[in-house]
PDB file of N, CA and C in Angstrom:
ATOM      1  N   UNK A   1      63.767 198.718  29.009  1.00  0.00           N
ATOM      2  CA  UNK A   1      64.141 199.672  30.018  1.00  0.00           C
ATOM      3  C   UNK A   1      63.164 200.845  29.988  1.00  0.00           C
ATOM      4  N   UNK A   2      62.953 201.003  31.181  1.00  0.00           N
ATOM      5  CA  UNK A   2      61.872 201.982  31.414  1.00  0.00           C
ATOM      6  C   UNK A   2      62.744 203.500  31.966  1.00  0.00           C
ATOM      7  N   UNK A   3      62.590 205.039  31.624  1.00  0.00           N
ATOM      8  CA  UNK A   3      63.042 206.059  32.038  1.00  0.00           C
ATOM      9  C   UNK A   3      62.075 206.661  32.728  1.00  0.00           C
ATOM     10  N   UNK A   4      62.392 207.095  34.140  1.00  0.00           N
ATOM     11  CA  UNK A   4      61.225 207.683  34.483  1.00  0.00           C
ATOM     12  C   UNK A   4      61.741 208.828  35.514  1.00  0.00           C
ATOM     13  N   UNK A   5      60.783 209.470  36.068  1.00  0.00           N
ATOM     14  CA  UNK A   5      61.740 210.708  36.975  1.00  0.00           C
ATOM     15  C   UNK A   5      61.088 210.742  37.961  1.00  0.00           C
ATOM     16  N   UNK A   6      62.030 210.679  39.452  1.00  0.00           N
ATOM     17  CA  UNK A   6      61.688 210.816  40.563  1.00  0.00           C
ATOM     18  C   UNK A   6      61.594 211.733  41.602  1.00  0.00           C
ATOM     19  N   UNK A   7      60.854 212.266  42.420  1.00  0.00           N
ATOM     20  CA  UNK A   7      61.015 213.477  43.356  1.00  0.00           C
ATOM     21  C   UNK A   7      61.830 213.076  44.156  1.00  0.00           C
ATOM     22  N   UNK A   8      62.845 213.982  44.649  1.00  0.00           N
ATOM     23  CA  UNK A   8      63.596 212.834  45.715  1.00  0.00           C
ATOM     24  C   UNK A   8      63.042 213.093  46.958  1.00  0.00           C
ATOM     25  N   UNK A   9      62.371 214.354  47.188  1.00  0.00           N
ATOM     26  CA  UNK A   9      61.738 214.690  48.171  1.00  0.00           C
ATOM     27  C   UNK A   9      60.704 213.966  49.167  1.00  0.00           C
ATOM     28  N   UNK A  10      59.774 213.849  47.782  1.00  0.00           N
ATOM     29  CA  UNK A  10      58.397 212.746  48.666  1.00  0.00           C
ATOM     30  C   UNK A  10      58.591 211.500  47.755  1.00  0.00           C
ATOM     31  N   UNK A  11      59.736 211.274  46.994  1.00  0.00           N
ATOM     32  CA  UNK A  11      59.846 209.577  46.443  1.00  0.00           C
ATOM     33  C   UNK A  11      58.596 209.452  45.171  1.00  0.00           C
ATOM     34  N   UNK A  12      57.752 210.033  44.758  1.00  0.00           N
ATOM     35  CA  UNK A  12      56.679 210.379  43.465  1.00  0.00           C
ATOM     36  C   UNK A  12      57.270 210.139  42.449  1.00  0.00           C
ATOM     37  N   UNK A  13      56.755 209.576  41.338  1.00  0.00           N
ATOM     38  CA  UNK A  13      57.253 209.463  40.524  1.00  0.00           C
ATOM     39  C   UNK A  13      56.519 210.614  39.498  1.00  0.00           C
ATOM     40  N   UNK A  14      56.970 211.102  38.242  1.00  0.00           N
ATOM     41  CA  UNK A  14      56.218 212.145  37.329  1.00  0.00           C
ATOM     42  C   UNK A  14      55.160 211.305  36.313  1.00  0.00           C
ATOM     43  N   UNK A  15      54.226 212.057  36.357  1.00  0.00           N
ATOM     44  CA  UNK A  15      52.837 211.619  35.625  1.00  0.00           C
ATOM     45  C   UNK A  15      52.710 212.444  34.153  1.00  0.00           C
ATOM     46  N   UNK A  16      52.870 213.301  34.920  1.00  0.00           N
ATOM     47  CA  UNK A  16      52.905 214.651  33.859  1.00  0.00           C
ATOM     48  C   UNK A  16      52.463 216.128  34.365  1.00  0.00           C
ATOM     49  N   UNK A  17      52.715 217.270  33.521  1.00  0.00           N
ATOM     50  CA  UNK A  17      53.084 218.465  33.972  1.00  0.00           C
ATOM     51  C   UNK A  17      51.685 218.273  35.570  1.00  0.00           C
ATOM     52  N   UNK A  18      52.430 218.865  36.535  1.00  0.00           N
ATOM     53  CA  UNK A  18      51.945 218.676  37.858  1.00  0.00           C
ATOM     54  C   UNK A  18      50.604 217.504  38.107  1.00  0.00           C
ATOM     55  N   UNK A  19      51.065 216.747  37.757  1.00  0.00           N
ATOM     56  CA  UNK A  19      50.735 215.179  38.282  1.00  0.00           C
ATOM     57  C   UNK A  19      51.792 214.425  38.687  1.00  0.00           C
ATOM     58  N   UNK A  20      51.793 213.350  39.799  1.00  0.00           N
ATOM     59  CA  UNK A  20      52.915 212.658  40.343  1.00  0.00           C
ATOM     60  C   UNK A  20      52.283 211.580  41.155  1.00  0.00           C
ATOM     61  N   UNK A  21      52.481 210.416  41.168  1.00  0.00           N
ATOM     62  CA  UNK A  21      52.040 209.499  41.754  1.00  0.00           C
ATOM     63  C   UNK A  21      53.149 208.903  42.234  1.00  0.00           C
ATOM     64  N   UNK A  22      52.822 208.049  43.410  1.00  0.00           N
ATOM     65  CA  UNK A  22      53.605 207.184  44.202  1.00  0.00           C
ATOM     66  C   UNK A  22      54.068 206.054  43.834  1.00  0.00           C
ATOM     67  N   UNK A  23      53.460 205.534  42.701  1.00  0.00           N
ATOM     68  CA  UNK A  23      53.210 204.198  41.793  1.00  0.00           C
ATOM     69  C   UNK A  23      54.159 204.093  40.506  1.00  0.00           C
ATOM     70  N   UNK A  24      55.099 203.643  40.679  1.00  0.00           N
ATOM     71  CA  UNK A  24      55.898 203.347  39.594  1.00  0.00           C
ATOM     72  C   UNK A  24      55.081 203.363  38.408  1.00  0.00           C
ATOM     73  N   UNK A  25      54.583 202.364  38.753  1.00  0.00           N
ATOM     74  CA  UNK A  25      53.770 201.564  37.221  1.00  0.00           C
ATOM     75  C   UNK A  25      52.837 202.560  36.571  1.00  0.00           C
ATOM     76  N   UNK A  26      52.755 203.594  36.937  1.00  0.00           N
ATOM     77  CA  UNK A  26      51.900 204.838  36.667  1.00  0.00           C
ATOM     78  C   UNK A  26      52.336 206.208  36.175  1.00  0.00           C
ATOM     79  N   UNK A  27      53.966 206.226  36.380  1.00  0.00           N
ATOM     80  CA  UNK A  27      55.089 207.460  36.007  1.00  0.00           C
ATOM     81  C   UNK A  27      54.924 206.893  34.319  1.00  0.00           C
ATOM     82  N   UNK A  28      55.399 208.103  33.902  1.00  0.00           N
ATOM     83  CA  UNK A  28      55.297 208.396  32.576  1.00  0.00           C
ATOM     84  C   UNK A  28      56.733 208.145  31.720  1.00  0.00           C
ATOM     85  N   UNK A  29      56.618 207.290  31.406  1.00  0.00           N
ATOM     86  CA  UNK A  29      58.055 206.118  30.770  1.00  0.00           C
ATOM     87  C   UNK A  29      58.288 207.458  29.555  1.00  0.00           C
ATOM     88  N   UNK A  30      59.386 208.150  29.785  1.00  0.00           N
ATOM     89  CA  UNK A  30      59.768 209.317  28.799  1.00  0.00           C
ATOM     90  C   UNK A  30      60.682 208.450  27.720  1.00  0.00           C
ATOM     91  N   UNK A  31      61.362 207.381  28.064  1.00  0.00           N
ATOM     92  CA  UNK A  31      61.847 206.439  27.382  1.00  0.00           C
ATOM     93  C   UNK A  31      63.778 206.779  27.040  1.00  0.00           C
ATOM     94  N   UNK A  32      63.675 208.183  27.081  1.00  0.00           N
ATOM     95  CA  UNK A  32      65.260 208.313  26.975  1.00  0.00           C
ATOM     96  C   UNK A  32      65.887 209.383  27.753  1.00  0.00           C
ATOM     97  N   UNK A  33      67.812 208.940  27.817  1.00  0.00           N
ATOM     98  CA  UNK A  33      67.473 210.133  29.262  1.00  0.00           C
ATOM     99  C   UNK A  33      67.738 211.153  28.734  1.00  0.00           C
ATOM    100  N   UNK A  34      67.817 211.610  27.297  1.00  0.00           N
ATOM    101  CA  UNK A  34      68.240 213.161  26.897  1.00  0.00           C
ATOM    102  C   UNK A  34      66.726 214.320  27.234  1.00  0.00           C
ATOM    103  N   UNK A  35      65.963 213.037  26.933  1.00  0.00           N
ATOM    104  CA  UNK A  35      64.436 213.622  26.718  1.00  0.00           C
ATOM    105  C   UNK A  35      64.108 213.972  28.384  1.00  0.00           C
ATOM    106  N   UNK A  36      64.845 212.922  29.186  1.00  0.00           N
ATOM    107  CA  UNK A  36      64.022 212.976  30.683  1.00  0.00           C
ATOM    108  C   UNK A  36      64.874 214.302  30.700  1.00  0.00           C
ATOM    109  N   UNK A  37      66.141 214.703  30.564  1.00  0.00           N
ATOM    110  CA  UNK A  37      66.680 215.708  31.154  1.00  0.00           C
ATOM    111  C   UNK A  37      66.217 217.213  30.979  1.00  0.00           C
ATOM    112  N   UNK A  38      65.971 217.078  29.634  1.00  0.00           N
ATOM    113  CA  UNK A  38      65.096 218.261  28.733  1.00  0.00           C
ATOM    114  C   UNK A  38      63.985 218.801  29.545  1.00  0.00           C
ATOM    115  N   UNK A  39      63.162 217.779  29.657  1.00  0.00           N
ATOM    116  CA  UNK A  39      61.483 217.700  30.759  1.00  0.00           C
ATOM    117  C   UNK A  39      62.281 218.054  31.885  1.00  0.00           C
ATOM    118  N   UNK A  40      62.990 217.949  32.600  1.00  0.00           N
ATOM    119  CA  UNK A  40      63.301 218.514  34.120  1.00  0.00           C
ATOM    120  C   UNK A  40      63.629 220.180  34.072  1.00  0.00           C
ATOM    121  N   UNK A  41      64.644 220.212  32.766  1.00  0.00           N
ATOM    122  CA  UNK A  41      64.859 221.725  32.795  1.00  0.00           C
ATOM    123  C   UNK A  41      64.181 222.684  31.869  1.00  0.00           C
ATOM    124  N   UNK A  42      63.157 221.990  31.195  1.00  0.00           N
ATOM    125  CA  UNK A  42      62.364 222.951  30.411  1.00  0.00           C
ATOM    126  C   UNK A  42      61.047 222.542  30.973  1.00  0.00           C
ATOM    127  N   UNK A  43      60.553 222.306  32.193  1.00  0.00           N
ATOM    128  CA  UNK A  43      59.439 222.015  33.389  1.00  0.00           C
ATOM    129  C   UNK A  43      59.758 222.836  35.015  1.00  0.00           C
ATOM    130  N   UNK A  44      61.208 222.876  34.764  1.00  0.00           N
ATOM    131  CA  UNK A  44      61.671 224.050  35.822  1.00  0.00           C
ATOM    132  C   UNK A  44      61.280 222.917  37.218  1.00  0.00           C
ATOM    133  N   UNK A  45      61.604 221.550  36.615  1.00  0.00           N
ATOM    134  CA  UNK A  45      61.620 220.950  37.980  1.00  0.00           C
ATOM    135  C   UNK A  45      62.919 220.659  39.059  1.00  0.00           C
ATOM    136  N   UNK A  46      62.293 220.490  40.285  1.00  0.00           N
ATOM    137  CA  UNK A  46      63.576 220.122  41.487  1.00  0.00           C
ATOM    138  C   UNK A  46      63.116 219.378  42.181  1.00  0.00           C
ATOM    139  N   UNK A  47      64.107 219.107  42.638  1.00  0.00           N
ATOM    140  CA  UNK A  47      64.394 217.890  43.792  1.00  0.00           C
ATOM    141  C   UNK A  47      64.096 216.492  42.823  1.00  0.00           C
ATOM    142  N   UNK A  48      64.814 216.429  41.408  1.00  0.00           N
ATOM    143  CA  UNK A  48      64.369 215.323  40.775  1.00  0.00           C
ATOM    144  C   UNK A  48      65.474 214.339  40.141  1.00  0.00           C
ATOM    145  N   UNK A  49      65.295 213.042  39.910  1.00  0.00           N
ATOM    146  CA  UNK A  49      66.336 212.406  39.477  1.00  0.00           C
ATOM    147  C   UNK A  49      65.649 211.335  38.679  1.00  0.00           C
ATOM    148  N   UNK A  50      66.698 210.970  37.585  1.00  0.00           N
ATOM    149  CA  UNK A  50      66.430 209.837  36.920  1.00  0.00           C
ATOM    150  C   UNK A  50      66.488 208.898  37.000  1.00  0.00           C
ATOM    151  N   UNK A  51      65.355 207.660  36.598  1.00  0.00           N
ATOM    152  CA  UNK A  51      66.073 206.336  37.431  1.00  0.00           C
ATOM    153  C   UNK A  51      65.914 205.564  36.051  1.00  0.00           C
ATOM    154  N   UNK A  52      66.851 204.851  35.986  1.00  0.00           N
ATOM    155  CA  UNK A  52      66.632 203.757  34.681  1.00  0.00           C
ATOM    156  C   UNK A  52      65.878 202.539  35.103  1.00  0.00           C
ATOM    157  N   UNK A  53      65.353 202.138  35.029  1.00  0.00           N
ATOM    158  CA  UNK A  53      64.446 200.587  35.322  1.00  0.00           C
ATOM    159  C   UNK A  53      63.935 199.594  34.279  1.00  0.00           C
ATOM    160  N   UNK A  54      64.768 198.450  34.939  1.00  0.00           N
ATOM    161  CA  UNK A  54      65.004 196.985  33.812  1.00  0.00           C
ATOM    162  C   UNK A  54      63.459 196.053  34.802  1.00  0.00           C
ATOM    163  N   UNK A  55      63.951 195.533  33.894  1.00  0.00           N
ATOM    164  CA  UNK A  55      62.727 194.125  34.455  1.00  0.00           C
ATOM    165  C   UNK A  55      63.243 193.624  35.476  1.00  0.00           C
ATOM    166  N   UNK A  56      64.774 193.422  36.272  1.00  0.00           N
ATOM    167  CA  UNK A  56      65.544 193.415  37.003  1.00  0.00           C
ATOM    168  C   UNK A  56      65.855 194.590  37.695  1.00  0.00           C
ATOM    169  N   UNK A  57      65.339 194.782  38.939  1.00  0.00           N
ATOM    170  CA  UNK A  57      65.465 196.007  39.617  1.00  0.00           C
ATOM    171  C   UNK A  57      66.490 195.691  40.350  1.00  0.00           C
ATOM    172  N   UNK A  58      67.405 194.760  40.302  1.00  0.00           N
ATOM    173  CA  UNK A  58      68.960 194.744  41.017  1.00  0.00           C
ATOM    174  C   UNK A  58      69.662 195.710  39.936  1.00  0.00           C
ATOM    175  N   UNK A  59      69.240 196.008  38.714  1.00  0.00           N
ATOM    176  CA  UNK A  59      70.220 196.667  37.557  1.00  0.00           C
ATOM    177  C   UNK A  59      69.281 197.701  37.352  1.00  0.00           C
ATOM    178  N   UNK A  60      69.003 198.826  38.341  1.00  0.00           N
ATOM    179  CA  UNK A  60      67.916 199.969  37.887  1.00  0.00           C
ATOM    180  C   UNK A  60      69.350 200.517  38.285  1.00  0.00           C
ATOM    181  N   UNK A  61      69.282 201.871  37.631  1.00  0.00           N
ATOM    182  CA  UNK A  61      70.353 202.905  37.749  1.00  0.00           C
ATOM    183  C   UNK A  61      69.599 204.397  38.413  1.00  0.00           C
ATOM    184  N   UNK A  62      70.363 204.896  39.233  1.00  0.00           N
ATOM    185  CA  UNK A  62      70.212 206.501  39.916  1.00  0.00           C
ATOM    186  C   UNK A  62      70.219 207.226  38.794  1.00  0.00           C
ATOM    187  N   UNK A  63      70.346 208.210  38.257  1.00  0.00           N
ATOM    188  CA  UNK A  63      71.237 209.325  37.863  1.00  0.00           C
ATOM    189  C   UNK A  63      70.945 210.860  38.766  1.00  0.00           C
ATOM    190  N   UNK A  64      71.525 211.427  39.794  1.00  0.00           N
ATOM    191  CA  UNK A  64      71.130 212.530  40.332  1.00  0.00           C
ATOM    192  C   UNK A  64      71.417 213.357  39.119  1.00  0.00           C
ATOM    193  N   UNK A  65      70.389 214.344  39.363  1.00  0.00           N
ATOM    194  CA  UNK A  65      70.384 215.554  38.122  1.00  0.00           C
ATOM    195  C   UNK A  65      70.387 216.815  39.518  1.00  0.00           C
ATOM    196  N   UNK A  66      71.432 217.710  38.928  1.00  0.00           N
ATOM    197  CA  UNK A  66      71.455 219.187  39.642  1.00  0.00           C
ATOM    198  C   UNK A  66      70.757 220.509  38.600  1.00  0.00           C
ATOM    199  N   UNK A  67      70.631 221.220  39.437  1.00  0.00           N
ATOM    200  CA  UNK A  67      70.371 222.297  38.602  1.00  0.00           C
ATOM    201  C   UNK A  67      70.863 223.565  38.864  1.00  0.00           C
TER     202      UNK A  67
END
């Protein structure tokens, strides 16, 4: 399972501190979601959410994050 964080805005995935690509396969696999949540609010990011992603993308999970 891959953790990764999404803009919901323009759909980007996070690369790293202000990098973002469109490309899944290119977001920066943070690997857990305590860690992805940490990086959103100690990066002071928005409009972002977590997505869990299996090798099976019928079983990828949302998680909206507020702030």
């Amino acid at each position: 399972m891959k953790v990764l964080l999404r803009n919901t805005a323009t759909n980007q995935f996070y690369q790293g501190p202000d990098a973002w690509t469109p490309d899944e396969q290119q977001a920066l696999d943070v690997r857990q979601t305590s860690r992805a949540v940490e990086l959103i609010f100690d990066a002071g990011l928005e409009h972002v959410e977590v997505l869990l992603c299996y090798e099976d993308p019928r079983y990828n999970i949302v998680l909206p994050v507020s702030r």
